[in-house]
PDB file of N, CA and C in Angstrom:
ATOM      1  N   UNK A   1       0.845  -1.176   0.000  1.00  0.00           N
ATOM      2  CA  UNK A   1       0.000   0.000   0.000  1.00  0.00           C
ATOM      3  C   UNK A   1       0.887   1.234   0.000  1.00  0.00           C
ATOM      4  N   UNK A   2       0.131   1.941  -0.370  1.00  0.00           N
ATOM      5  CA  UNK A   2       1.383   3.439  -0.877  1.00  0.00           C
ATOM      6  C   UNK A   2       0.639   4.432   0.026  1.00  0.00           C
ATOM      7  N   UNK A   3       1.610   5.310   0.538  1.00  0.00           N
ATOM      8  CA  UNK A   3       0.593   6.305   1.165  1.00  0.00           C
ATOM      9  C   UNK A   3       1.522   7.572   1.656  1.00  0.00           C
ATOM     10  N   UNK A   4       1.238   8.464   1.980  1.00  0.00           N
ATOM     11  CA  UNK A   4       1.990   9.616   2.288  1.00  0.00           C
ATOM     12  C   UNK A   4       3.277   9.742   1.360  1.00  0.00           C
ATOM     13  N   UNK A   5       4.480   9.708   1.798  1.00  0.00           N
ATOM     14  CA  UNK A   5       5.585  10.288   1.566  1.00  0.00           C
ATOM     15  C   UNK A   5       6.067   9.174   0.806  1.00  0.00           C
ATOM     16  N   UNK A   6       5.842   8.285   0.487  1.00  0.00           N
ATOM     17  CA  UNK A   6       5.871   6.840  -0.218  1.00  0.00           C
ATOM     18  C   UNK A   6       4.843   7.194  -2.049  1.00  0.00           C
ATOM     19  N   UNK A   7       4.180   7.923  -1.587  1.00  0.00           N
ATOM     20  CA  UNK A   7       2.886   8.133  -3.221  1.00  0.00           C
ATOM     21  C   UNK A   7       3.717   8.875  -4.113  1.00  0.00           C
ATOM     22  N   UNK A   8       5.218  10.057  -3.480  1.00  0.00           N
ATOM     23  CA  UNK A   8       5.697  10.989  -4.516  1.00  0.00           C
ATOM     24  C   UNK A   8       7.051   9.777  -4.786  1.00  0.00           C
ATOM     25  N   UNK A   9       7.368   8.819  -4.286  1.00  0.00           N
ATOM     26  CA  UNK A   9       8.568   7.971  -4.640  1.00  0.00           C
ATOM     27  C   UNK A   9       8.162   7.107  -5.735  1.00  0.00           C
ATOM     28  N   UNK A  10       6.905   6.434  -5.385  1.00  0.00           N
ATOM     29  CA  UNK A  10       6.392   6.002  -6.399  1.00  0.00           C
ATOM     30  C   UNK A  10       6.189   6.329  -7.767  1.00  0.00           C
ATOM     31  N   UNK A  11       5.211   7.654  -8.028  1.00  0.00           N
ATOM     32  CA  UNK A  11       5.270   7.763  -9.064  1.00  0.00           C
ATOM     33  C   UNK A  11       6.770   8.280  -9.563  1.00  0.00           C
ATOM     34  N   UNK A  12       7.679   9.135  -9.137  1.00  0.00           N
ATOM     35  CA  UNK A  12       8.668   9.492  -8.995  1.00  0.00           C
ATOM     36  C   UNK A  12       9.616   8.194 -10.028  1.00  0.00           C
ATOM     37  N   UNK A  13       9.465   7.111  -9.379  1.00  0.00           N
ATOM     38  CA  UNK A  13      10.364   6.184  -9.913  1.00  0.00           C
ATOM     39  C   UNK A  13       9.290   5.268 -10.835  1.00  0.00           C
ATOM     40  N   UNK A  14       8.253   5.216 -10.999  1.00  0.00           N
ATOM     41  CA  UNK A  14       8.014   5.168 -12.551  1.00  0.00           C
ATOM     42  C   UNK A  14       7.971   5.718 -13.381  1.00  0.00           C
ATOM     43  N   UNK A  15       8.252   7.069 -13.199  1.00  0.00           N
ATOM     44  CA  UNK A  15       8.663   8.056 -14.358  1.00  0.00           C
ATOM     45  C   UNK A  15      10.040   7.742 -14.639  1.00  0.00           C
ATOM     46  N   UNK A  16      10.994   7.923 -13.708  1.00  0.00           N
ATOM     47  CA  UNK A  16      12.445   7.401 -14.212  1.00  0.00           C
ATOM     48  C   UNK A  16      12.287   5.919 -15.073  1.00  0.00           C
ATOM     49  N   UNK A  17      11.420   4.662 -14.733  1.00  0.00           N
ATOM     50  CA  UNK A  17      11.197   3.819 -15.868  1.00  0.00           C
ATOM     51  C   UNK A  17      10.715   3.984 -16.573  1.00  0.00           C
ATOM     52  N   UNK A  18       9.609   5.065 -17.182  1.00  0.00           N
ATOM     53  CA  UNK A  18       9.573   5.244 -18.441  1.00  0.00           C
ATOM     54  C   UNK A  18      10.677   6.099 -19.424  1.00  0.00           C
ATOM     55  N   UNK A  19      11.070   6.761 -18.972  1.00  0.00           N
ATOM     56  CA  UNK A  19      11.852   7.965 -19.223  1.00  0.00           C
ATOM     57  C   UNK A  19      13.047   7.144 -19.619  1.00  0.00           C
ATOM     58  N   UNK A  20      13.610   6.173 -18.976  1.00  0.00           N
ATOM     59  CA  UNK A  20      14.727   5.295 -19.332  1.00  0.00           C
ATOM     60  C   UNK A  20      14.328   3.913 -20.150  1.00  0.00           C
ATOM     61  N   UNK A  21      13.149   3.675 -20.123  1.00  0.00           N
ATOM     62  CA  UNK A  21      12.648   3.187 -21.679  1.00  0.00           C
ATOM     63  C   UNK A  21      12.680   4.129 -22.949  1.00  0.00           C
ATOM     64  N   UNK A  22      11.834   5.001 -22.612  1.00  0.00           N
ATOM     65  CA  UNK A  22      11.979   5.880 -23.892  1.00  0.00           C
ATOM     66  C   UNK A  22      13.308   6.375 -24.369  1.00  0.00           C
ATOM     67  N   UNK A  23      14.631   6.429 -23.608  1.00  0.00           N
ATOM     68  CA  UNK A  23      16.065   7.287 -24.107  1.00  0.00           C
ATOM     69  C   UNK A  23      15.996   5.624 -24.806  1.00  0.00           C
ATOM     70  N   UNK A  24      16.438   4.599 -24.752  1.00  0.00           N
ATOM     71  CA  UNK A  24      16.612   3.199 -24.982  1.00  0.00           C
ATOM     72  C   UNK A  24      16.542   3.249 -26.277  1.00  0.00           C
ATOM     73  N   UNK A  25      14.744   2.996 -26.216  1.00  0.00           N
ATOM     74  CA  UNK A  25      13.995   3.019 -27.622  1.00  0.00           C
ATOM     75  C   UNK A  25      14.713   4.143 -28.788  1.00  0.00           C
ATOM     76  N   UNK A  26      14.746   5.695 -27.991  1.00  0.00           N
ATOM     77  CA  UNK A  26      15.058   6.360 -29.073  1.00  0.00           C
ATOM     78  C   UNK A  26      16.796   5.855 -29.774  1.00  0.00           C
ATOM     79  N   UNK A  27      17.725   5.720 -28.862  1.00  0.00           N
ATOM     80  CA  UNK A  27      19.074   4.853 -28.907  1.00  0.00           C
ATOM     81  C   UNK A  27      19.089   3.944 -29.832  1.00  0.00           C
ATOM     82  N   UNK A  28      18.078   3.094 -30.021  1.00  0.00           N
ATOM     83  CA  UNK A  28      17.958   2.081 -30.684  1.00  0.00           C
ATOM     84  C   UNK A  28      17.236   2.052 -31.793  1.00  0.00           C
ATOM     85  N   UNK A  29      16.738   3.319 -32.116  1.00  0.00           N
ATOM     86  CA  UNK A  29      16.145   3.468 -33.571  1.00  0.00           C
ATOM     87  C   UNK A  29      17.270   4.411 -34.399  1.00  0.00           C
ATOM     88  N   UNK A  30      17.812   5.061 -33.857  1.00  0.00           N
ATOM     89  CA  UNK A  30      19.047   6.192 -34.614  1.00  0.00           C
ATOM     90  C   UNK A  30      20.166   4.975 -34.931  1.00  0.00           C
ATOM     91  N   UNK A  31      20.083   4.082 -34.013  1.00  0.00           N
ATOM     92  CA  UNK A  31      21.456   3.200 -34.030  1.00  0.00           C
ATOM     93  C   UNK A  31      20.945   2.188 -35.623  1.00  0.00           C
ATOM     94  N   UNK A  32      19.923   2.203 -35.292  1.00  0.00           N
ATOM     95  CA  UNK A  32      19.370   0.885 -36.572  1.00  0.00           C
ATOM     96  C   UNK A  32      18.955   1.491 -37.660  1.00  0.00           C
ATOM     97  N   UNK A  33      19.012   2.697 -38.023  1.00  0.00           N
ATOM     98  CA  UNK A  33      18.207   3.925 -39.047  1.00  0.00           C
ATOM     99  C   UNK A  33      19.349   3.417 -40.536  1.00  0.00           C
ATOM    100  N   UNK A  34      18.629   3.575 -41.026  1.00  0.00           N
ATOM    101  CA  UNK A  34      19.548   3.304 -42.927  1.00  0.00           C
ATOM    102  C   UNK A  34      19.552   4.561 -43.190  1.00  0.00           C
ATOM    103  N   UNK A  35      19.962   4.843 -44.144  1.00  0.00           N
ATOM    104  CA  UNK A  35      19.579   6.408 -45.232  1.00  0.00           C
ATOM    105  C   UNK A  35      20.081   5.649 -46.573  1.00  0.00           C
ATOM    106  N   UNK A  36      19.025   6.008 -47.142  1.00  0.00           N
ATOM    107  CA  UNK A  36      18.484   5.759 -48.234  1.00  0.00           C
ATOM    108  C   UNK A  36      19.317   7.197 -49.316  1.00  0.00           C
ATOM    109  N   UNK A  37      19.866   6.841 -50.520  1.00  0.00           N
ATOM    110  CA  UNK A  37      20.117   8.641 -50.986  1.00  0.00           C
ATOM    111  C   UNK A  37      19.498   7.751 -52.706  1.00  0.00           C
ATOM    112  N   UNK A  38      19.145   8.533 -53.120  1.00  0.00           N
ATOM    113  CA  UNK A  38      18.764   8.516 -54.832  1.00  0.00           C
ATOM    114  C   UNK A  38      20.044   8.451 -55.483  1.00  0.00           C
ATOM    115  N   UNK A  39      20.260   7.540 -56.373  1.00  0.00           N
ATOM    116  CA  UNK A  39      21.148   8.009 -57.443  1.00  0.00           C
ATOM    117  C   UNK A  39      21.280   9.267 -58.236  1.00  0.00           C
ATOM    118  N   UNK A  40      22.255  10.085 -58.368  1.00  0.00           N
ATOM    119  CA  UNK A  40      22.175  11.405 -58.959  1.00  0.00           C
ATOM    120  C   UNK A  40      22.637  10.498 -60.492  1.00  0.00           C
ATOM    121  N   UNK A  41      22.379  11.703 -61.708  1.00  0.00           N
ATOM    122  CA  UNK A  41      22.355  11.286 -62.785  1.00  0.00           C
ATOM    123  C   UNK A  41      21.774  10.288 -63.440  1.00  0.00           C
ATOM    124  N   UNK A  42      22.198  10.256 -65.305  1.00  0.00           N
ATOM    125  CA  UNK A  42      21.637   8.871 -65.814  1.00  0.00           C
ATOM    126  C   UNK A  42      22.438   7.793 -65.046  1.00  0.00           C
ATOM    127  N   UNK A  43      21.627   6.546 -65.262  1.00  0.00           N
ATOM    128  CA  UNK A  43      22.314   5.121 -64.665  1.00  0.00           C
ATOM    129  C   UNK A  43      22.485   4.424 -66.013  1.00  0.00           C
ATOM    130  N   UNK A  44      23.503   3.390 -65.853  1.00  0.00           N
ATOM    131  CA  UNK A  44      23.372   2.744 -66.766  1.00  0.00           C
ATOM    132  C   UNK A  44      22.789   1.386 -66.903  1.00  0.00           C
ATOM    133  N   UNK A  45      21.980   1.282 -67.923  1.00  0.00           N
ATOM    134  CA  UNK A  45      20.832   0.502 -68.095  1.00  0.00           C
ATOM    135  C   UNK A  45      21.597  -0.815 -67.746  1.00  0.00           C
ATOM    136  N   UNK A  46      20.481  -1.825 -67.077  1.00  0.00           N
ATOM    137  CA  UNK A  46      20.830  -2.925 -66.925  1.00  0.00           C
ATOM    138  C   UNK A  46      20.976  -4.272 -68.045  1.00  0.00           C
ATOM    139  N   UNK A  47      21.889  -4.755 -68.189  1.00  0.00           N
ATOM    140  CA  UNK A  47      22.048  -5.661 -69.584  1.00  0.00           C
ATOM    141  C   UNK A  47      21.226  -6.561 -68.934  1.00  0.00           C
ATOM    142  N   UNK A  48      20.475  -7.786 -69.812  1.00  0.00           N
ATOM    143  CA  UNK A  48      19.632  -8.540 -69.980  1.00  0.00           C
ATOM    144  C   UNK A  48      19.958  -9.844 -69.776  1.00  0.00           C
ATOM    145  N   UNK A  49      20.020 -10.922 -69.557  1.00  0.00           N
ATOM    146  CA  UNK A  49      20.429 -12.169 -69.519  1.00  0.00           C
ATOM    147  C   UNK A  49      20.547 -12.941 -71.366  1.00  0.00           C
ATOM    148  N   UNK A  50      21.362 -13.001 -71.533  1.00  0.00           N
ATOM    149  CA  UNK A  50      20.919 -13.872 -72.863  1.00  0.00           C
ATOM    150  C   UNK A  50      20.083 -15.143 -73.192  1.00  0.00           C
ATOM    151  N   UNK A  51      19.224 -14.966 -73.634  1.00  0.00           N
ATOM    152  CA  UNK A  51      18.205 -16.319 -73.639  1.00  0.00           C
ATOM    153  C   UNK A  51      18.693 -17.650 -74.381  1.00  0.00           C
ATOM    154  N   UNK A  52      18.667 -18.050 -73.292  1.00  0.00           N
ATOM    155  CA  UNK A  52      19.542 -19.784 -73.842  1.00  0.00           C
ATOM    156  C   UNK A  52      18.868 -20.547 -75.102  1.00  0.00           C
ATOM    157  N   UNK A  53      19.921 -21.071 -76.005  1.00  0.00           N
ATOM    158  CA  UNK A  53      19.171 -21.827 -77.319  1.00  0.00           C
ATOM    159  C   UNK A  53      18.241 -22.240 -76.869  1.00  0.00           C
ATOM    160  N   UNK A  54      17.258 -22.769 -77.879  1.00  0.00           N
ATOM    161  CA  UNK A  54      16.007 -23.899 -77.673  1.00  0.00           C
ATOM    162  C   UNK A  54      16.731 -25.024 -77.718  1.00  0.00           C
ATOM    163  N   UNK A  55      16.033 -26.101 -77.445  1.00  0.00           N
ATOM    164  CA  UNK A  55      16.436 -27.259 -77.291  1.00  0.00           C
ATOM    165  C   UNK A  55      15.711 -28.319 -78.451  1.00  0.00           C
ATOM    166  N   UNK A  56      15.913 -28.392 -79.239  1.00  0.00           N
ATOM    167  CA  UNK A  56      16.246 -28.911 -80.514  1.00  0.00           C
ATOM    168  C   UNK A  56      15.181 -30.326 -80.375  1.00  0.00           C
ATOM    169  N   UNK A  57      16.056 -31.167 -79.683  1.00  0.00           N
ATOM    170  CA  UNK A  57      15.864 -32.539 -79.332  1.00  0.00           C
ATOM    171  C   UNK A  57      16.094 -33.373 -78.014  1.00  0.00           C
ATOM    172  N   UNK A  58      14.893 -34.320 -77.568  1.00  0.00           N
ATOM    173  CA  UNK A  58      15.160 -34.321 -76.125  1.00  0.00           C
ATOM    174  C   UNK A  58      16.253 -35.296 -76.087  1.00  0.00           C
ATOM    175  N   UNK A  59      17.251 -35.062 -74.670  1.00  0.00           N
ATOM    176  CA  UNK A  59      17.712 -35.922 -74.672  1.00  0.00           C
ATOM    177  C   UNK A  59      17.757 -37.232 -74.123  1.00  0.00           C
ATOM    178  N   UNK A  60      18.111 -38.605 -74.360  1.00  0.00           N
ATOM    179  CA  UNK A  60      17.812 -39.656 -74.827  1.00  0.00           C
ATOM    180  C   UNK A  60      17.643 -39.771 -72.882  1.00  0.00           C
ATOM    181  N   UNK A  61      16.490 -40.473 -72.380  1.00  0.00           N
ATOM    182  CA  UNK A  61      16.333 -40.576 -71.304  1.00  0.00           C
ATOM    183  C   UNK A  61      16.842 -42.479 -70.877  1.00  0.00           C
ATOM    184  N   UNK A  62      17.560 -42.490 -69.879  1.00  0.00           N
ATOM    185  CA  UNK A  62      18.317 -43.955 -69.543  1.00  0.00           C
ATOM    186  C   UNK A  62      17.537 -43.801 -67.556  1.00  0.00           C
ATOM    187  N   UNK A  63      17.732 -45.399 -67.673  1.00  0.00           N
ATOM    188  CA  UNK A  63      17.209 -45.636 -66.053  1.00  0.00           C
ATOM    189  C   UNK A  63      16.490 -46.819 -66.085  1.00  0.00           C
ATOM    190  N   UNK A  64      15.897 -47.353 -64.969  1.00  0.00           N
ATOM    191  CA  UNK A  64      15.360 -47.967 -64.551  1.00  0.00           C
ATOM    192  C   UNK A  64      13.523 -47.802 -65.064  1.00  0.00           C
ATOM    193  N   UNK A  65      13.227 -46.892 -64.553  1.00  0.00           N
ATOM    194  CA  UNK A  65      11.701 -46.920 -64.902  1.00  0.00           C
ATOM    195  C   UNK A  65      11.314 -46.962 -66.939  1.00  0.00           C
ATOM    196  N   UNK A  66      11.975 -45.888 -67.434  1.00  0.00           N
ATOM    197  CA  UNK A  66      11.731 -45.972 -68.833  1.00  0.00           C
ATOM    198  C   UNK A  66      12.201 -47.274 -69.499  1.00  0.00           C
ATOM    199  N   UNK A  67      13.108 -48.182 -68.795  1.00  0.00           N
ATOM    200  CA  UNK A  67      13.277 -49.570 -69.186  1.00  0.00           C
ATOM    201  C   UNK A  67      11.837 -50.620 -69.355  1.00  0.00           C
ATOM    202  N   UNK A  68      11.144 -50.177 -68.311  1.00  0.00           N
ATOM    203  CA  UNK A  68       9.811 -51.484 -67.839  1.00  0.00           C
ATOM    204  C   UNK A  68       8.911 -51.181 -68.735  1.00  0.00           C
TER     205      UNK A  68
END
């Protein structure tokens, strides 16, 4: 039970726990923050993959099952 001179310690020292959550939190979002910047100027375009030949003819399938 809280009462007299005990009610201003109390809240007193849950303000210091929030207050020392919140520095934390803010600590820990500046610490983890990216920055992002735009590329200035043209870029140069990205080359394409070359598309692999077709495949003509399958090749000859060996094994066990296509045997039976």
């Amino acid at each position: 039970m809280v009462t007299g001179k005990n009610l201003h310690a109390a809240s007193e020292r849950k303000n210091m726990k929030i207050s020392t959550i919140a520095i934390l939190a803010v600590l820990a979002t500046t610490a983890s923050a990216q920055e992002f910047r735009a590329p200035i100027g043209p870029q140069k375009p990205v080359r394409a993959m070359p598309t692999p030949p077709a495949m003509l003819q399958r090749p000859a399938v060996e094994g066990v099952i296509p045997r039976a």
